[in-house]
N, C-alpha and C. Protein backbone atom coordinates (compact mmCIF):
# COMPACT_ATOMS: atom_id res chain seq x y z
N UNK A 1 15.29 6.62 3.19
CA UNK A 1 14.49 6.35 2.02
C UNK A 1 13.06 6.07 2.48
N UNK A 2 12.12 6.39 1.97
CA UNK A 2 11.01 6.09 2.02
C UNK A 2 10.05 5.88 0.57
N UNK A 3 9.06 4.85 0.46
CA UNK A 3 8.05 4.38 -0.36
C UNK A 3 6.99 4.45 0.33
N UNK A 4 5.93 5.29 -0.84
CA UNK A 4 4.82 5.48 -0.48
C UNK A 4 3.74 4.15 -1.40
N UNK A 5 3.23 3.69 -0.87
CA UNK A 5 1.84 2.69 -1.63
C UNK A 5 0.46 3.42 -0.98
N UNK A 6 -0.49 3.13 -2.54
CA UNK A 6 -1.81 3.65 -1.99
C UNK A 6 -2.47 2.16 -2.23
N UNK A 7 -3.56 2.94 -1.86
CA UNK A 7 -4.87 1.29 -1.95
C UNK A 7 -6.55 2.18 -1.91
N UNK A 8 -7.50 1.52 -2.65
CA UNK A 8 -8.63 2.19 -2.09
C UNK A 8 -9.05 1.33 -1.30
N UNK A 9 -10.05 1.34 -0.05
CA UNK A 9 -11.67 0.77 -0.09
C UNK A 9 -12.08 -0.14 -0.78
N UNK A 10 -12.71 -1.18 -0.87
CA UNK A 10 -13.75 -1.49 -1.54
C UNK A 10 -15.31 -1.33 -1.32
N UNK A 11 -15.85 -1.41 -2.30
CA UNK A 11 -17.68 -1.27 -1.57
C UNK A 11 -17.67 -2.64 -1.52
N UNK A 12 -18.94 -2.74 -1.32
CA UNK A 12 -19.95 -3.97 -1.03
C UNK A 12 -19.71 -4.96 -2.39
N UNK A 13 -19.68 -4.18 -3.37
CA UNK A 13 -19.52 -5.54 -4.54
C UNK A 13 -17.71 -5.66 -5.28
N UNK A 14 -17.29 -5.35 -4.62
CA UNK A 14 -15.91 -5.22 -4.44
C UNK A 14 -14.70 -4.43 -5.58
N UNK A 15 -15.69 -3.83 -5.48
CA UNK A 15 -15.42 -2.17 -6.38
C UNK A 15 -14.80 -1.16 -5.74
N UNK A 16 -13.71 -0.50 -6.32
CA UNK A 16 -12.82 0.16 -5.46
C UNK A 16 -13.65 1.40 -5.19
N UNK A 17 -13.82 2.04 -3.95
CA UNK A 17 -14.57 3.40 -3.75
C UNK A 17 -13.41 4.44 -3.54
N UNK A 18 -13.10 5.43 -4.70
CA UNK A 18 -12.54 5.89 -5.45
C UNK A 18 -12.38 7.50 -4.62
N UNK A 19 -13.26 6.98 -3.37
CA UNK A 19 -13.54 8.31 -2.48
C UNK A 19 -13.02 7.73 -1.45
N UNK A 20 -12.62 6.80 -1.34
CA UNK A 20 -11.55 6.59 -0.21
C UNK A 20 -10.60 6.09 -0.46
N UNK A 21 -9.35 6.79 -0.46
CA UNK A 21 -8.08 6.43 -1.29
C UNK A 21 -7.39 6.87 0.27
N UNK A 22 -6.03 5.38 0.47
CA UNK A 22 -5.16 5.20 1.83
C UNK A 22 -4.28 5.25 0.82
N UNK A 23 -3.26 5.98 1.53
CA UNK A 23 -1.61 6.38 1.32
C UNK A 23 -0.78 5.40 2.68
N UNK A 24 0.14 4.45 2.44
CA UNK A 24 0.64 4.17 3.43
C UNK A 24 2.27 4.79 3.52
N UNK A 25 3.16 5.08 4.43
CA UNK A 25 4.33 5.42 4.19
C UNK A 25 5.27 4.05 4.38
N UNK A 26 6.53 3.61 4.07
CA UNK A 26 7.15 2.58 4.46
C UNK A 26 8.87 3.25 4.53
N UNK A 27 9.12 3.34 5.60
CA UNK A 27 10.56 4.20 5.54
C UNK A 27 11.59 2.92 6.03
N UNK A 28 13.22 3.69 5.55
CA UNK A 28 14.31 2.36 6.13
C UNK A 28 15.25 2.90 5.48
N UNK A 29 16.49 2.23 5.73
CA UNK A 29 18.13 2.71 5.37
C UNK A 29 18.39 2.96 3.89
N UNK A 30 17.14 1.74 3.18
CA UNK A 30 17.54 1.02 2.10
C UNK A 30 16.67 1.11 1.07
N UNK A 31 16.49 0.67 -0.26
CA UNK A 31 15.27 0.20 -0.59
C UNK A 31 14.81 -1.03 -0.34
N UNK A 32 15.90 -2.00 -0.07
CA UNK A 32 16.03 -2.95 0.69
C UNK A 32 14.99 -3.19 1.59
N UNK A 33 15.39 -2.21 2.36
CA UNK A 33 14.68 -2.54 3.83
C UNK A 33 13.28 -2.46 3.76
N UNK A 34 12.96 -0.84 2.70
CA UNK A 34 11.53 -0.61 2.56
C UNK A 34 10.83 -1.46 1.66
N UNK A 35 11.11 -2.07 0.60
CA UNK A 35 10.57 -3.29 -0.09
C UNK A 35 10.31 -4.50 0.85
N UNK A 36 11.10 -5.27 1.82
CA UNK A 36 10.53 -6.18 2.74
C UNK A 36 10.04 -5.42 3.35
N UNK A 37 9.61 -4.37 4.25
CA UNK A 37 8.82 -3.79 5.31
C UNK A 37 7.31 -4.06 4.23
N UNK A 38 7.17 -3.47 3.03
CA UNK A 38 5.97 -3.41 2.13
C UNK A 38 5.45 -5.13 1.98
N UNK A 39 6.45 -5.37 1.69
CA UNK A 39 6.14 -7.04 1.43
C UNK A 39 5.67 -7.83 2.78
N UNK A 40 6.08 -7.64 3.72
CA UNK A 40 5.56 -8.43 5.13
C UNK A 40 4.25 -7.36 4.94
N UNK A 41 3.85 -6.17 4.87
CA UNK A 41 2.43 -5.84 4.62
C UNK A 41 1.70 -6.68 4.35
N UNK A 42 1.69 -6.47 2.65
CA UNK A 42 1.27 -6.93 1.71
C UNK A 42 0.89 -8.73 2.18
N UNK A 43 1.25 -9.27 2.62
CA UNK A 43 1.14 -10.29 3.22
C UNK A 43 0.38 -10.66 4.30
N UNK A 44 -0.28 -9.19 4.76
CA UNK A 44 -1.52 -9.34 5.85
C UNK A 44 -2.22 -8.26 5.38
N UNK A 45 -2.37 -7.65 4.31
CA UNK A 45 -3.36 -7.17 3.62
C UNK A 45 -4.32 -7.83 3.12
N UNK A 46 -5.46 -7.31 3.51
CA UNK A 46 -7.13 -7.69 3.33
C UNK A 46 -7.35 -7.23 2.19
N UNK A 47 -7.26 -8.13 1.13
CA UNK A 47 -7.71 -7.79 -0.37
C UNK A 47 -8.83 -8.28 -0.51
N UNK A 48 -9.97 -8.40 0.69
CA UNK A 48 -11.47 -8.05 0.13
C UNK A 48 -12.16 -6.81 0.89
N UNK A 49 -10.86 -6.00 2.13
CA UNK A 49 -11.79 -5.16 2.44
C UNK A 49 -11.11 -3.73 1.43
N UNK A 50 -9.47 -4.60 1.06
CA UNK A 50 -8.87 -3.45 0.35
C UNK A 50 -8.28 -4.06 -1.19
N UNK A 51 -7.76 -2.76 -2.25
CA UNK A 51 -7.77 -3.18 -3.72
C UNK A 51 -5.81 -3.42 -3.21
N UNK A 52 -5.49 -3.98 -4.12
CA UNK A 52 -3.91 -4.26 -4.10
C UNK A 52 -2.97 -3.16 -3.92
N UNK A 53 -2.25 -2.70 -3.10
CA UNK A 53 -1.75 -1.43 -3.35
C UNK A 53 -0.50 -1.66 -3.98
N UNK A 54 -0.35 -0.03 -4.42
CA UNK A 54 0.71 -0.14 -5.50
C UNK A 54 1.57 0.97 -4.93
N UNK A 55 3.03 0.92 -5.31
CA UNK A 55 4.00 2.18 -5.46
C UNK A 55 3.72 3.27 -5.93
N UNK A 56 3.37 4.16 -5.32
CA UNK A 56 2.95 5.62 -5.75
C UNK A 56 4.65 6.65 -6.22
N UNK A 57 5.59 6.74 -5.30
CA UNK A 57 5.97 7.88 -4.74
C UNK A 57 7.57 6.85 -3.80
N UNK A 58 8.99 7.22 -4.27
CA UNK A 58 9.96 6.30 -4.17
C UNK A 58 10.68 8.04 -3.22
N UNK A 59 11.07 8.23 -2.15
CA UNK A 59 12.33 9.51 -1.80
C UNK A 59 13.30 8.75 -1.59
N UNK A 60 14.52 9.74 -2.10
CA UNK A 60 15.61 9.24 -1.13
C UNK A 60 16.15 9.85 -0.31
């Protein structure tokens, strides 16, 4: 299984720059597994150099 999350950039006034868009992949047995792998992310994600990312894209 794998989950995809995106996120943009921010600029300088902490506006998402809409021209730089990150795709991250998060793969595992489970959804299980890939929901905590995202969540220990999400937990050292820089939400002033980056916007919150979200679930794009779920395979199984």
């Amino acid at each position: 299984m794998t989950i995809t999350v995106r996120f943009w950039r921010r600029l300088a006034n902490f506006e998402p720059d809409f021209n730089k868009r990150i795709e991250k992949k998060f793969s595992g047995g489970s959804a299980k597994e890939c929901m905590a792998a995202i969540d220990d992310y999400c937990n050292h994600h820089d939400l002033a150099e980056y916007t919150t990312p979200e679930i794009i894209n779920v395979e199984d």
